[in-house]
N, C-alpha and C. Protein backbone atom coordinates (compact mmCIF):
# COMPACT_ATOMS: atom_id res chain seq x y z
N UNK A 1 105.61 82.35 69.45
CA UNK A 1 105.31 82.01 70.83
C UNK A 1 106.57 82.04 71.69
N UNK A 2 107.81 81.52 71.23
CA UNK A 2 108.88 81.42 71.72
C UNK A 2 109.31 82.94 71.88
N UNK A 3 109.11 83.82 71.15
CA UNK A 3 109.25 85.04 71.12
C UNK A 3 108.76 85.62 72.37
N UNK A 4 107.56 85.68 72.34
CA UNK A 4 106.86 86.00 73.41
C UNK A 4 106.97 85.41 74.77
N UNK A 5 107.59 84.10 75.53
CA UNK A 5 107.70 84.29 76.40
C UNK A 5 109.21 84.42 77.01
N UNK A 6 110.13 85.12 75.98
CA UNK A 6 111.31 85.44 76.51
C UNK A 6 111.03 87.21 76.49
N UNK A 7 110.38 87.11 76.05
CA UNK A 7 109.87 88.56 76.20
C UNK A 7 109.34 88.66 77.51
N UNK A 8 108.19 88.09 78.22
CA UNK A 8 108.13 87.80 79.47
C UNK A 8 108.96 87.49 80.24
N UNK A 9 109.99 86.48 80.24
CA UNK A 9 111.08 86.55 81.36
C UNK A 9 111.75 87.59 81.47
N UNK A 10 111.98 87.86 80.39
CA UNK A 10 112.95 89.37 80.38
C UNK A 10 112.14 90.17 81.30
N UNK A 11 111.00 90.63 81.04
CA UNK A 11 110.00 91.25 81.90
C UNK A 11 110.16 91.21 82.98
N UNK A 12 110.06 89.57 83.52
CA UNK A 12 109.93 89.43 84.59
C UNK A 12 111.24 89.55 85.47
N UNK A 13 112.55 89.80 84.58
CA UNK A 13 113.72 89.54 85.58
C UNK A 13 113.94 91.28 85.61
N UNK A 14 113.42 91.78 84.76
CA UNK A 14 113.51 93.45 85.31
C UNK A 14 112.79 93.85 85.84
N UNK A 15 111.60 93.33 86.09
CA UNK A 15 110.74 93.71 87.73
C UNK A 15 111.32 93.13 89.01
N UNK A 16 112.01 91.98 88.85
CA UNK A 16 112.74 91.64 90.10
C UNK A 16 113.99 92.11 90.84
N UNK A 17 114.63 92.44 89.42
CA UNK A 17 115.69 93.11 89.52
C UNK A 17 115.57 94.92 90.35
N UNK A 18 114.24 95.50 89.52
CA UNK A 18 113.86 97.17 90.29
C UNK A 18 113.42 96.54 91.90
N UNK A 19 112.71 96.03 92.21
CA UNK A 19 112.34 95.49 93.38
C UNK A 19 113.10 95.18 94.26
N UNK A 20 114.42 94.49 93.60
CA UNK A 20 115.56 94.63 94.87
C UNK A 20 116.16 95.67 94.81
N UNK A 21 116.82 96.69 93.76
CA UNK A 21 117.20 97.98 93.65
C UNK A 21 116.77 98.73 94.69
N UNK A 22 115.63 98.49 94.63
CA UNK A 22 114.94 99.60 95.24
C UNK A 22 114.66 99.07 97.07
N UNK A 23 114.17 97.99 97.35
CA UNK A 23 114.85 97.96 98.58
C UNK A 23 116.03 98.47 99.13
N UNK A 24 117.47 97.66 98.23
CA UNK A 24 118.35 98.28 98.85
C UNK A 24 118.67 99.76 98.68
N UNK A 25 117.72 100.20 98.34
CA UNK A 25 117.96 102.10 98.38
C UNK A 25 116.84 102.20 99.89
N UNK A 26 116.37 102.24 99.77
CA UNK A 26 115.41 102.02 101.25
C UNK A 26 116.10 101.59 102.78
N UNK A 27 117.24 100.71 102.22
CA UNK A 27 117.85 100.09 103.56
C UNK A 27 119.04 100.94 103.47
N UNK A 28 119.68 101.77 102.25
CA UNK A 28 120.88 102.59 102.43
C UNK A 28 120.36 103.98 102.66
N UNK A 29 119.26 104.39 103.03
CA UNK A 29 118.48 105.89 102.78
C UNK A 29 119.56 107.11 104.05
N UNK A 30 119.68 108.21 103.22
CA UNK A 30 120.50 108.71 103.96
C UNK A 30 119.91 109.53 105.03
N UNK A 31 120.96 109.59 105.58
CA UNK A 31 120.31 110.54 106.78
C UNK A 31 120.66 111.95 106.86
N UNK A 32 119.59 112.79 106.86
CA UNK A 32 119.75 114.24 106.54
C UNK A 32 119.63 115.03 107.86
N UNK A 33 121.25 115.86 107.93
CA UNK A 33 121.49 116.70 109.00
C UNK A 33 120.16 117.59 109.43
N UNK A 34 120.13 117.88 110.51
CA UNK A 34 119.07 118.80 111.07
C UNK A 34 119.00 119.90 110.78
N UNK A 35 119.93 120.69 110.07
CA UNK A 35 120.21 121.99 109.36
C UNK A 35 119.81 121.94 108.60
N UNK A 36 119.91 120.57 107.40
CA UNK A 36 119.07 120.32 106.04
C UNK A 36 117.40 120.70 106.12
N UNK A 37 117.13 119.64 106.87
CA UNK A 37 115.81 120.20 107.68
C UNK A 37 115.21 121.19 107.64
N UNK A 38 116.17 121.51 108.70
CA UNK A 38 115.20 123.06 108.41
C UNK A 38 114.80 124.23 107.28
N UNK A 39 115.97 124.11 106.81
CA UNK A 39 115.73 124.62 105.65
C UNK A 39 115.15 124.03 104.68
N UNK A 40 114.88 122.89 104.86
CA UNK A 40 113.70 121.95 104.08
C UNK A 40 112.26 122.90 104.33
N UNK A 41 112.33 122.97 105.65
CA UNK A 41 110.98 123.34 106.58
C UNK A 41 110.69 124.55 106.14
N UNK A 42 111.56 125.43 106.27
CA UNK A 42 111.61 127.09 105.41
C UNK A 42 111.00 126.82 104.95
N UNK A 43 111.76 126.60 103.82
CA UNK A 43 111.19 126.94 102.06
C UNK A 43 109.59 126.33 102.31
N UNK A 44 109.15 125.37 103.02
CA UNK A 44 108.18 124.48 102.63
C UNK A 44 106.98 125.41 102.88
N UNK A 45 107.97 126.41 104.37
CA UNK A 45 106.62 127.26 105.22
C UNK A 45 106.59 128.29 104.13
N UNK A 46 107.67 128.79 103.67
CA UNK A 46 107.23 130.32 102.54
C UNK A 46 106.47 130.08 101.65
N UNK A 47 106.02 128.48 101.31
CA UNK A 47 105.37 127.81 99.91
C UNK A 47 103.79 128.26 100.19
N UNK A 48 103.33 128.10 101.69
CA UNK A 48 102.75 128.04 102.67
C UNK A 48 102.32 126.17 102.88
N UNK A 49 102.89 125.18 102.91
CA UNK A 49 103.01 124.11 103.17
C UNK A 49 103.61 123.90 104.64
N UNK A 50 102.18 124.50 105.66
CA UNK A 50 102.99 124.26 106.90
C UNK A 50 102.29 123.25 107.38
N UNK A 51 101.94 122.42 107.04
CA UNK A 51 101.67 120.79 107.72
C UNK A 51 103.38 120.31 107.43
N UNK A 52 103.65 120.22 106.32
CA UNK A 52 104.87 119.77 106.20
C UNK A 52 105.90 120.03 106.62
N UNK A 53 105.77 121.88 106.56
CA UNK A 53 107.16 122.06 107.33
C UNK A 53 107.04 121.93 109.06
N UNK A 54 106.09 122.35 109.94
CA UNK A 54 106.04 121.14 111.15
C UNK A 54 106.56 119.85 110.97
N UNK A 55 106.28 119.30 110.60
CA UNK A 55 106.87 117.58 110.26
C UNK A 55 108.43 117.56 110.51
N UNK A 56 109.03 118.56 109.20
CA UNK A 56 110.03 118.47 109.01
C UNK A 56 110.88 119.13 110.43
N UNK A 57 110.26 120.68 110.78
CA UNK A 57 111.11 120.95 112.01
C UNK A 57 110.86 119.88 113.20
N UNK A 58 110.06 119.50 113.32
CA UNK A 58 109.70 118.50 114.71
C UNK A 58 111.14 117.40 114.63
N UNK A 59 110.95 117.20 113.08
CA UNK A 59 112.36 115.67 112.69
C UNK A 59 113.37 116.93 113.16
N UNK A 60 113.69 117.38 112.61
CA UNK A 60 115.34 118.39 112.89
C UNK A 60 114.97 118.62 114.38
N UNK A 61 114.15 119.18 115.42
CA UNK A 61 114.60 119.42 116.56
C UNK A 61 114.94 117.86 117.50
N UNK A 62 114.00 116.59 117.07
CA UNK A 62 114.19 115.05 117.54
C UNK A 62 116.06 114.94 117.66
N UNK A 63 116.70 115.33 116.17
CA UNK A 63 117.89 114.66 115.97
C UNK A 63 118.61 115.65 116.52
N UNK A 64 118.29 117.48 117.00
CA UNK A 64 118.87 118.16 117.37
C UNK A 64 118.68 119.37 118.06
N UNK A 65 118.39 118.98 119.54
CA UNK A 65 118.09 120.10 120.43
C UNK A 65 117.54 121.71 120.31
N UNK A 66 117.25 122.05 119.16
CA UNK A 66 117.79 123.12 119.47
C UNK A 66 116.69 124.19 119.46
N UNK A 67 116.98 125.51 119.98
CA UNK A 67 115.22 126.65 120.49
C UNK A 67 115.18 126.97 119.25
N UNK A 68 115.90 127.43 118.64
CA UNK A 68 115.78 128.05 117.11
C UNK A 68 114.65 127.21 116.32
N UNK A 69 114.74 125.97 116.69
CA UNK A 69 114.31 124.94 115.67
C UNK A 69 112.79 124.73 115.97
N UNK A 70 112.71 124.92 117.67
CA UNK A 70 111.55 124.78 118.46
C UNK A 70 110.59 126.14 118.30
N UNK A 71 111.28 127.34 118.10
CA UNK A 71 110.33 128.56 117.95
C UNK A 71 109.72 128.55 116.51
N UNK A 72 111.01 127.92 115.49
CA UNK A 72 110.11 127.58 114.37
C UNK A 72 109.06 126.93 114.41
N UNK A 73 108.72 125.96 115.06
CA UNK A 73 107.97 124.59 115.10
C UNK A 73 106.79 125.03 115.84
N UNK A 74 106.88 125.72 116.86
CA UNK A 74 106.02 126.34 117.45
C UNK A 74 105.16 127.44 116.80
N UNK A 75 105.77 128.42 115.77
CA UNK A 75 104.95 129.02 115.04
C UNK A 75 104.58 128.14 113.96
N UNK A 76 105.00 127.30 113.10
CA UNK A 76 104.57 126.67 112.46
C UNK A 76 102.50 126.02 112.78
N UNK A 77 102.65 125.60 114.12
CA UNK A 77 101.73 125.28 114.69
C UNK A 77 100.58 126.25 114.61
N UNK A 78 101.37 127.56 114.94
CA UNK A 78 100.55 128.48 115.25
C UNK A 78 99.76 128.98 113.90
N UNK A 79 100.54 129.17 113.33
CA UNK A 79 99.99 129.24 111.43
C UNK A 79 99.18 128.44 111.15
N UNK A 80 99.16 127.42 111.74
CA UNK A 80 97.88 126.20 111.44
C UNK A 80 96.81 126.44 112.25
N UNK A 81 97.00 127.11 113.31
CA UNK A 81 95.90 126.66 114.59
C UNK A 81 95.76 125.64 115.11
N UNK A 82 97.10 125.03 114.82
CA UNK A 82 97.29 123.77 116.24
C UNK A 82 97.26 123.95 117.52
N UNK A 83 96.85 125.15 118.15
CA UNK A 83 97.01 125.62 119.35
C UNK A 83 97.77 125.18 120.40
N UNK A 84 97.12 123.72 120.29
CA UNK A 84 97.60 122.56 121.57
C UNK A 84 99.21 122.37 121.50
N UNK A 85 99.85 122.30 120.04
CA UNK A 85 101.22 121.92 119.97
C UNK A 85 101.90 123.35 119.67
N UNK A 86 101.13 124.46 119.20
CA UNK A 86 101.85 125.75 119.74
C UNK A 86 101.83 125.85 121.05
N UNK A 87 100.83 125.54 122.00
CA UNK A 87 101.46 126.06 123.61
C UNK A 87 102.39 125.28 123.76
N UNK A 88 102.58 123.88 123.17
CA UNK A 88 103.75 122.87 123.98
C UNK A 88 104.77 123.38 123.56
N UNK A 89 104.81 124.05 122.26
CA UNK A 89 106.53 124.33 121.87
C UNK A 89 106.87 125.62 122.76
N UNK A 90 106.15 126.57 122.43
CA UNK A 90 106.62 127.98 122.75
C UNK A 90 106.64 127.95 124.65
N UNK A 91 106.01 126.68 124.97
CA UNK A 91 106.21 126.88 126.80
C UNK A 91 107.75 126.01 126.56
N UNK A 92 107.63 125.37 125.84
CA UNK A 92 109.36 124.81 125.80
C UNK A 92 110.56 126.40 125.99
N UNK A 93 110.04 126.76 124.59
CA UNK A 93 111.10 127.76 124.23
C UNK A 93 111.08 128.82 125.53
N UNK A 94 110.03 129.20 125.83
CA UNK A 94 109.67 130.06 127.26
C UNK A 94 110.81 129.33 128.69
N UNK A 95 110.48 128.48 128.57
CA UNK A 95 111.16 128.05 129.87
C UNK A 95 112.83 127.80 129.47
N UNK A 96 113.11 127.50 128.24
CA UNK A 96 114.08 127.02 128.31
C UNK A 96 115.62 128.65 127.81
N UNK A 97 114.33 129.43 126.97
CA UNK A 97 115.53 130.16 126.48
C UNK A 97 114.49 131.63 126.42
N UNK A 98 114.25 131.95 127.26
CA UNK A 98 112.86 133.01 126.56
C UNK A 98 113.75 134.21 126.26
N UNK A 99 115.21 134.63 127.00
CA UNK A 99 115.48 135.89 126.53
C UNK A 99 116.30 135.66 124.75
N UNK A 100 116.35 134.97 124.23
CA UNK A 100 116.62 134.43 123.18
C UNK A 100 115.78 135.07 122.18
N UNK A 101 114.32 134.41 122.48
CA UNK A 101 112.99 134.80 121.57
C UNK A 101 111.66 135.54 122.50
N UNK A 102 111.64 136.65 122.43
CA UNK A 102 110.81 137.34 123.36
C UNK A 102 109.59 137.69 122.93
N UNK A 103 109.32 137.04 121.56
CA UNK A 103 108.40 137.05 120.92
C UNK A 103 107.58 135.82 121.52
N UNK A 104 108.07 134.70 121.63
CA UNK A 104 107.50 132.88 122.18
C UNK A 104 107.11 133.59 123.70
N UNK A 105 107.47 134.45 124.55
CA UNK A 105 106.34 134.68 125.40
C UNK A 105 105.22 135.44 125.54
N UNK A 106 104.85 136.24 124.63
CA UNK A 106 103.72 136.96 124.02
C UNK A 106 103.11 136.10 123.39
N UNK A 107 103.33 135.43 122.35
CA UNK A 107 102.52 134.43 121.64
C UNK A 107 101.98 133.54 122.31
N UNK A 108 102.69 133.02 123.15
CA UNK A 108 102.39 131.58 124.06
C UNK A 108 101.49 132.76 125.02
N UNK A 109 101.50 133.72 125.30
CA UNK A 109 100.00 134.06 125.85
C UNK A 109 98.76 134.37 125.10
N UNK A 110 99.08 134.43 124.04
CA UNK A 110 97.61 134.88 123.26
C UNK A 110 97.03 133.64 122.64
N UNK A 111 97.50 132.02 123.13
CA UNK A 111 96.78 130.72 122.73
C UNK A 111 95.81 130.74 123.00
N UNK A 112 94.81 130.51 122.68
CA UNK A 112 93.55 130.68 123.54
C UNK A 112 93.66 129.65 124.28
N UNK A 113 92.85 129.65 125.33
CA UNK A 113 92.74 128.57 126.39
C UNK A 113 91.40 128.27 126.98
């Protein structure tokens, strides 16, 4: 019997012990450059996992401006038939940089509407 409930504490002090571990990995979680990102987002879209890679470019353009990131994000959409958040990106990229990507103003006309 004595056996058995040091066997339980033990138990119990290594579930308490992962439980704070693991918070403090949660409160130290790193933060991944917007370049990481995207290339997170790539690979995720060639997998064809484009719910995810949207996700991921939307996070990389939040932490970092940029059209490259937005024409991705915008086709991403478009691959889904999000329509609504392909017109919002590609009228971004349109207004903001269209001789850049001259493709985002052809596309952004064939959304249906």
């Amino acid at each position: 019997m004595q056996d058995y409930n040091h066997f339980l504490m033990g138990l119990l002090i290594v579930g308490i012990w992962s439980m704070i571990a693991s918070f403090d990995g949660l409160a130290q979680e790193e933060e991944v450059p917007a370049a990481r990102l995207v290339k997170q987002a790539d690979k995720m879209l060639q997998k064809g996992n484009i719910y995810a890679a949207a996700d991921a470019y939307e996070k990389a353009f939040d932490k970092e401006q940029n059209m490259n990131t937005a024409y991705k994000l915008a086709e991403a959409h478009r691959y889904s038939r999000d329509y609504k958040n392909a017109e919002k990106w590609y009228s971004k990229v349109v207004d903001e940089a269209a001789g850049q990507f001259p493709m985002a103003r052809y596309r952004y006309g064939l959304i249906p509407g």
